[in-house]
C-alpha atoms as a PDB file:
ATOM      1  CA  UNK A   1       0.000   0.000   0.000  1.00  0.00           C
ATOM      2  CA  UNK A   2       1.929   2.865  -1.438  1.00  0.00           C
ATOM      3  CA  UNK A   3      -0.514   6.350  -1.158  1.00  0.00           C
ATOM      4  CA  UNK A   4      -3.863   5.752   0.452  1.00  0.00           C
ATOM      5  CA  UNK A   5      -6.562   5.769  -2.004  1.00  0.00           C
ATOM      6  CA  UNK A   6     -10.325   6.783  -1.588  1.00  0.00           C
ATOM      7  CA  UNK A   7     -11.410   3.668  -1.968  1.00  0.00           C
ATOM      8  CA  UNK A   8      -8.636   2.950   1.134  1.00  0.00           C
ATOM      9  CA  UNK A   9      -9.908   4.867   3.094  1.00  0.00           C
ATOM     10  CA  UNK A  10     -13.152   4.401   3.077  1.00  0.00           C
ATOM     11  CA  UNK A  11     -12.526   0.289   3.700  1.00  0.00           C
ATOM     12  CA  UNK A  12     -10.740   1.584   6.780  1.00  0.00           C
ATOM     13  CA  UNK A  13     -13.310   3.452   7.776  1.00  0.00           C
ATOM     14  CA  UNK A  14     -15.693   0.363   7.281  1.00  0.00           C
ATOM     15  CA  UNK A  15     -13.803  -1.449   9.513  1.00  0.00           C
ATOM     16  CA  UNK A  16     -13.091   0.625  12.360  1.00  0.00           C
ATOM     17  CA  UNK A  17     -16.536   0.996  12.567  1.00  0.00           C
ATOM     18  CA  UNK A  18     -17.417  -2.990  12.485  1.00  0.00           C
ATOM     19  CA  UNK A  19     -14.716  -2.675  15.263  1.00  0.00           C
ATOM     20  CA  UNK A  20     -16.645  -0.477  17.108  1.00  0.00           C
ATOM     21  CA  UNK A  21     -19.826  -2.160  16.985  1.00  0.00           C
ATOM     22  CA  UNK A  22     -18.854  -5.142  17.202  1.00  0.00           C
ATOM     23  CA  UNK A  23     -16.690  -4.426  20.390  1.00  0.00           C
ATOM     24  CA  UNK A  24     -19.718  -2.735  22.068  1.00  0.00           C
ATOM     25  CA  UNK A  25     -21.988  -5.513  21.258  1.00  0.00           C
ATOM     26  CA  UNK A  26     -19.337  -7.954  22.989  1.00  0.00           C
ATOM     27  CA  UNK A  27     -19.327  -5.564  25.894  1.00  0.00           C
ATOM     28  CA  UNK A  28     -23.032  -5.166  26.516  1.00  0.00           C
ATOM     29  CA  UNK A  29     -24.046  -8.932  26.329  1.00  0.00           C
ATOM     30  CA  UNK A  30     -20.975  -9.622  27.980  1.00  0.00           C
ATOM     31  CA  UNK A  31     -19.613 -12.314  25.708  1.00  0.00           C
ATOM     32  CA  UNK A  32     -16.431 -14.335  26.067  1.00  0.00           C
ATOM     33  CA  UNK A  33     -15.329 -13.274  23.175  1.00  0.00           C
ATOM     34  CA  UNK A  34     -14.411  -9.463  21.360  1.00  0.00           C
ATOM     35  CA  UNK A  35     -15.440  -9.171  18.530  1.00  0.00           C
ATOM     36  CA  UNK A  36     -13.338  -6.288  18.026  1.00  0.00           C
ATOM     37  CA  UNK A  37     -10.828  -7.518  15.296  1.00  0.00           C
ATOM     38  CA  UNK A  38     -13.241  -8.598  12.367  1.00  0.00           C
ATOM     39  CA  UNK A  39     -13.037  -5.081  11.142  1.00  0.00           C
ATOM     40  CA  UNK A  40      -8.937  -4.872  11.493  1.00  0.00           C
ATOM     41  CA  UNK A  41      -8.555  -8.496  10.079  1.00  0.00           C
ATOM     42  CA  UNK A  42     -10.860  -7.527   7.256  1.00  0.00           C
ATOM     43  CA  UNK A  43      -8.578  -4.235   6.395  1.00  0.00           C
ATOM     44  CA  UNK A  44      -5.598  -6.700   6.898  1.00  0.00           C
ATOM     45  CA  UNK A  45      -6.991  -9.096   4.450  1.00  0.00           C
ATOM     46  CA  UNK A  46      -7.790  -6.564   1.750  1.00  0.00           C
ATOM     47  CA  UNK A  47      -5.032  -3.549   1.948  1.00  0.00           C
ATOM     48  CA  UNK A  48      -2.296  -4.958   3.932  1.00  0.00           C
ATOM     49  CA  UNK A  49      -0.494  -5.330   7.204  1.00  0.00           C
ATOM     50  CA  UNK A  50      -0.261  -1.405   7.407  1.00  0.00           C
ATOM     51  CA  UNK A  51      -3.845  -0.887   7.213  1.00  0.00           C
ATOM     52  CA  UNK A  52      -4.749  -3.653   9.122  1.00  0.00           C
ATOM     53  CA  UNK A  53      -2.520  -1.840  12.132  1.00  0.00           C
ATOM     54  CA  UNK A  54      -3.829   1.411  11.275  1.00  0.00           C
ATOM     55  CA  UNK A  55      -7.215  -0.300  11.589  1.00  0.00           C
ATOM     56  CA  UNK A  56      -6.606  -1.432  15.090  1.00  0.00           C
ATOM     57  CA  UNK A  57      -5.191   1.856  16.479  1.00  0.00           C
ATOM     58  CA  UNK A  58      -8.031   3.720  15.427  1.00  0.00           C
ATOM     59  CA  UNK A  59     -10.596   1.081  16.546  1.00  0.00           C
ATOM     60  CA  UNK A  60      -8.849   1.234  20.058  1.00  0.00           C
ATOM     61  CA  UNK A  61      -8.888   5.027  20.365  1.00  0.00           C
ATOM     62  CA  UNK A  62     -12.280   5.442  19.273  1.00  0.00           C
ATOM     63  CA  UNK A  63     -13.233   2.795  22.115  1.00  0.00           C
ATOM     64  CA  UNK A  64     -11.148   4.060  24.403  1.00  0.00           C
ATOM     65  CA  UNK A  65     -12.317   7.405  24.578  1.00  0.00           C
ATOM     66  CA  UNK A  66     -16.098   6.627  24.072  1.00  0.00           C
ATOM     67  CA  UNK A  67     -16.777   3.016  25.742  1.00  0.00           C
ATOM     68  CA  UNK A  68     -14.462   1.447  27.063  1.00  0.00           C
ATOM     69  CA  UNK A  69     -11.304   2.646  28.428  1.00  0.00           C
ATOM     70  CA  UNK A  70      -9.597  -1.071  28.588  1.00  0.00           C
ATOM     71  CA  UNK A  71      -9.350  -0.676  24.772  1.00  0.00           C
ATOM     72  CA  UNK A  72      -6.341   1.899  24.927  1.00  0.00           C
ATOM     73  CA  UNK A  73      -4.444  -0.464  27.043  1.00  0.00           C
ATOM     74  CA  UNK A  74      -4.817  -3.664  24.242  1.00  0.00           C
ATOM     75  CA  UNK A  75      -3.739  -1.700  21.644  1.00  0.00           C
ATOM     76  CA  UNK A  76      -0.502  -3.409  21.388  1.00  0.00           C
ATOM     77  CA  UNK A  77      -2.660  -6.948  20.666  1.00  0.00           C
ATOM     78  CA  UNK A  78      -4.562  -4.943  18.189  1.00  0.00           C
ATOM     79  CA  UNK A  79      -1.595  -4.129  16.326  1.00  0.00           C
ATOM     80  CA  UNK A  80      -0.422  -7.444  16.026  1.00  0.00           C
ATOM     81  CA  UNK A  81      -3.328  -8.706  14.997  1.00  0.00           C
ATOM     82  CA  UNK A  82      -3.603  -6.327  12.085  1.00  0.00           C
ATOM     83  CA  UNK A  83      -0.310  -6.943  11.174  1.00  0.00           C
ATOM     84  CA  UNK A  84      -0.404 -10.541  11.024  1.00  0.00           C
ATOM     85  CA  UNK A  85      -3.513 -10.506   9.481  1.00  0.00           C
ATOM     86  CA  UNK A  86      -2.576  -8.956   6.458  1.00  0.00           C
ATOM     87  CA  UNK A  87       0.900 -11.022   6.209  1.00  0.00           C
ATOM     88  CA  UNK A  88      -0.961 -14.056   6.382  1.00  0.00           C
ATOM     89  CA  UNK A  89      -4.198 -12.704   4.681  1.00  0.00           C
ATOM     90  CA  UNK A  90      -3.249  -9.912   2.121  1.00  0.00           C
ATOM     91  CA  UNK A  91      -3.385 -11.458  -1.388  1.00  0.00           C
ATOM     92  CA  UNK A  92      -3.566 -14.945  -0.267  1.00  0.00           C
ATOM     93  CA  UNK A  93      -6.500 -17.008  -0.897  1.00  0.00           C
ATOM     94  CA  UNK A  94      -6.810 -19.667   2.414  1.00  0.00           C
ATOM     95  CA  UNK A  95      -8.185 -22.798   2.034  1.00  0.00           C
ATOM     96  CA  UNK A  96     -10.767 -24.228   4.376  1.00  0.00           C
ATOM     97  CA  UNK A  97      -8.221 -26.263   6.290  1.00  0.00           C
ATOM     98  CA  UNK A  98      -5.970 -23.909   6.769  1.00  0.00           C
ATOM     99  CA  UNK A  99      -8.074 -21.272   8.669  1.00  0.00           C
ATOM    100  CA  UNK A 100      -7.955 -22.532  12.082  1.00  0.00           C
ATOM    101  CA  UNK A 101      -3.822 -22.801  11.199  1.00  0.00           C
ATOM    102  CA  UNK A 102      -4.004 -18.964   9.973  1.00  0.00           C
ATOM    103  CA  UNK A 103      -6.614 -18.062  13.422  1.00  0.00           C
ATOM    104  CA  UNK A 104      -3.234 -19.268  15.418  1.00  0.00           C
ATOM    105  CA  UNK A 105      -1.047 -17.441  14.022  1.00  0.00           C
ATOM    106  CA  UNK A 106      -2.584 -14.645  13.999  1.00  0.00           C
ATOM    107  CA  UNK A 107      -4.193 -14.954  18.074  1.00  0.00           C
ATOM    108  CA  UNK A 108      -0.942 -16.457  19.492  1.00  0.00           C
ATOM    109  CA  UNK A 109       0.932 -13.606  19.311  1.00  0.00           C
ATOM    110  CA  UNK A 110      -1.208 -11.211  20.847  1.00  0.00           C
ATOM    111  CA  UNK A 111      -2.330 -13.734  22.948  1.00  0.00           C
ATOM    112  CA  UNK A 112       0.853 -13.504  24.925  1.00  0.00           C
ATOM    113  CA  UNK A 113       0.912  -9.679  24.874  1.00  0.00           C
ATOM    114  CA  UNK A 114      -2.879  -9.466  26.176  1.00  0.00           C
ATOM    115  CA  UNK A 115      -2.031 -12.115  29.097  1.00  0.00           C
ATOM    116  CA  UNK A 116       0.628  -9.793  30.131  1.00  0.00           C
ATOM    117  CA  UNK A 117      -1.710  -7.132  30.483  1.00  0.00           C
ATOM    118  CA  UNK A 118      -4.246  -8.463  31.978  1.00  0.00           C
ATOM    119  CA  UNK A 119      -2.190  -9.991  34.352  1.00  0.00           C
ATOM    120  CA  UNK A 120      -0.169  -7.221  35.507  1.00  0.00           C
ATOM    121  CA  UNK A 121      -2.137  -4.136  34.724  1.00  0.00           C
ATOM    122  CA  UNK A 122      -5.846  -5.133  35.717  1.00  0.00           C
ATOM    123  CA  UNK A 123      -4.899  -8.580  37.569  1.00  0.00           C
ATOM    124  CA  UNK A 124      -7.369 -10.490  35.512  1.00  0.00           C
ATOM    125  CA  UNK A 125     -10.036  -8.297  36.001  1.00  0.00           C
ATOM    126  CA  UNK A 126     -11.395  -6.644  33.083  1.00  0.00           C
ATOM    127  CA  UNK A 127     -14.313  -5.292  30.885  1.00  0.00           C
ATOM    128  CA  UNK A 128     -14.847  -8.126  29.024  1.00  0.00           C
ATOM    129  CA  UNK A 129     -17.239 -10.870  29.821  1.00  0.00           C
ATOM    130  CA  UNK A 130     -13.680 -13.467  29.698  1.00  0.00           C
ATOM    131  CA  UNK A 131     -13.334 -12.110  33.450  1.00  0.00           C
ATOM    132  CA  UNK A 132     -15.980 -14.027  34.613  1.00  0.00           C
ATOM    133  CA  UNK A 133     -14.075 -17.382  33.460  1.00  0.00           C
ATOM    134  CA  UNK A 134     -10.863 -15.693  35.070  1.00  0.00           C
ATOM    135  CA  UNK A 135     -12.640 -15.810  38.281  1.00  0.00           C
ATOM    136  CA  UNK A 136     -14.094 -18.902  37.894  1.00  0.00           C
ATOM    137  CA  UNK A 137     -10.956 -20.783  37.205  1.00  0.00           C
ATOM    138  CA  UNK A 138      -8.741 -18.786  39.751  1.00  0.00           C
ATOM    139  CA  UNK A 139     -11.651 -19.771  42.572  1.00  0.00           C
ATOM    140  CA  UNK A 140     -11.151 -23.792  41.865  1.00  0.00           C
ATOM    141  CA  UNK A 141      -7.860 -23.290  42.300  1.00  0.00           C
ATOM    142  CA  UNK A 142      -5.508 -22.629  39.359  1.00  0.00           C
ATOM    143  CA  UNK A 143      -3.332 -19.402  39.655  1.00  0.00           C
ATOM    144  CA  UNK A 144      -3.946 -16.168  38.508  1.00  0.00           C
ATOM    145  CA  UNK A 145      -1.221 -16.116  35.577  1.00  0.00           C
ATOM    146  CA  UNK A 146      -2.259 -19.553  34.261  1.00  0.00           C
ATOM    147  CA  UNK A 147      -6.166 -18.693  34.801  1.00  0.00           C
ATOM    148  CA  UNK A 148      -5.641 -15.809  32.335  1.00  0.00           C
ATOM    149  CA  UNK A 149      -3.471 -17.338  29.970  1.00  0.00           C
ATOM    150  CA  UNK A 150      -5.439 -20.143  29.675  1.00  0.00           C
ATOM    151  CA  UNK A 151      -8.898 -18.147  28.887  1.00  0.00           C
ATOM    152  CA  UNK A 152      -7.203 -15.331  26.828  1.00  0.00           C
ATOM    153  CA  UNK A 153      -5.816 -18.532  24.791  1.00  0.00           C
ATOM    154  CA  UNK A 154      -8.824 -19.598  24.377  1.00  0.00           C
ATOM    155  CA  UNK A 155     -10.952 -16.565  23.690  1.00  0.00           C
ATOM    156  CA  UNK A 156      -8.682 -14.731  21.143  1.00  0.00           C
ATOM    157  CA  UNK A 157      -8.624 -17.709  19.337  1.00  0.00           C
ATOM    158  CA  UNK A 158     -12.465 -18.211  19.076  1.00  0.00           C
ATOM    159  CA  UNK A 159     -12.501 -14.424  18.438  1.00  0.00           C
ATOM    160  CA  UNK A 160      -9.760 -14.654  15.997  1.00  0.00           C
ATOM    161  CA  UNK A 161     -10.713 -17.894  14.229  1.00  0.00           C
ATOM    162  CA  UNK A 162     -14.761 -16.221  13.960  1.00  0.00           C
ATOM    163  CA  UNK A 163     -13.227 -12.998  12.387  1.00  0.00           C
ATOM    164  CA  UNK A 164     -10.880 -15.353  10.291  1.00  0.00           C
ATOM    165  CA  UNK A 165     -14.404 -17.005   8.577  1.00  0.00           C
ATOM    166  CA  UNK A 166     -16.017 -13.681   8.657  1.00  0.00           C
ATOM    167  CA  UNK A 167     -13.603 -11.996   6.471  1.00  0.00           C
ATOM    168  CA  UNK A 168     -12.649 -15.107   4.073  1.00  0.00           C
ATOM    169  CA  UNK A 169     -16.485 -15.716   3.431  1.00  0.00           C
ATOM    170  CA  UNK A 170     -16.728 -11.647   2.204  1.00  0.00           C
ATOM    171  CA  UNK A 171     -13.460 -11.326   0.775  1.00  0.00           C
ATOM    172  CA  UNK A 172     -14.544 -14.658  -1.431  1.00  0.00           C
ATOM    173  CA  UNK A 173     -18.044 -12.722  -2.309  1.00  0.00           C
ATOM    174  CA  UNK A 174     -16.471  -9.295  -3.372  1.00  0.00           C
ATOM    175  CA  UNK A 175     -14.392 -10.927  -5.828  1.00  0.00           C
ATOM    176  CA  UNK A 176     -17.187 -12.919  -7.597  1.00  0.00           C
ATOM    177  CA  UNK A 177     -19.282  -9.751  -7.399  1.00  0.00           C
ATOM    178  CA  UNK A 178     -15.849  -7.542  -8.590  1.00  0.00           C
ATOM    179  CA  UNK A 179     -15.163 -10.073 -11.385  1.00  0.00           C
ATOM    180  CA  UNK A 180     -19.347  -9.676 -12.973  1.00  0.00           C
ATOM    181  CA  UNK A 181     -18.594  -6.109 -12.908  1.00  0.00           C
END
């Protein structure tokens, strides 16, 4: 992605806002799960690592500042994401096997980087509705750290792996609808 485009920025601003929405839906009905990345794996997918990072830092500042103030503090998750996203997404057509390969790659990373957050900024305690299973799992007995390693492990990999299939399943439906054009 060499000079942002019209058309660029106006997928970016797409998916910031399924970011948004999505992310506030998650943290209303207090799901397990974000739903904050379909939107950054989408821009990922169709403009590149750099968008899908630019994607993510936007999405977490809009949050941030208007619902939920964890957001700021993931960014660093939501960059990775975005970036790995588009390496393993941008001009690459994934088969159905190897989605739940590409959802690892892209959650393990930030996995690790939102583990150590949540462990040492907020101590497992945090907006989402992944807390609860925190709490759950510290209170029959397993630590903290491995309580909140163990469900952000799980949980940005449903999240990731959902957003994955999300964004393959349009990507494959703009270019049939592209190519009749």
């Amino acid at each position: 992605m060499k000079k942002f485009k019209t058309r660029h920025l106006t997928i970016i601003a797409l998916a910031i806002a399924l970011n948004y929405v999505g992310s506030n839906i998650a943290l209303v009905l207090r799901l397990p799960i974000y739903l904050d990345s379909i939107g950054t794996i989408l821009a990922g997918a169709l403009l590149g690592p750099l968008a899908g990072a630019l994607t993510a830092t936007a999405s977490s500042v809009l949050s941030g500042i208007t619902t939920d103030l964890f957001a700021l503090y993931y960014l660093p998750d939501g960059l990775l994401t975005g970036l790995l996203a588009g390496w393993f997404l941008y001009q690459h057509q994934r088969s159905k096997r190897e989605i739940p390969l590409v959802a690892i790659g892209v959650a393990l990373p930030g996995t690790v980087v939102s583990s150590l957050i949540t462990y040492f900024l907020f101590h497992g305690i945090t907006s989402s509705g992944s807390s609860m299973i925190v709490q759950l799992l510290s209170g029959l007995g397993l630590n903290q750290f491995a309580s909140i390693t163990l469900v952000q492990a799980g949980t940005d990999y449903l999240d990731r792996l959902l957003a994955i299939v999300i964004v393959t399943q349009v990507c494959y439906h703009l270019k049939k609808q592209i190519a009749t054009l």
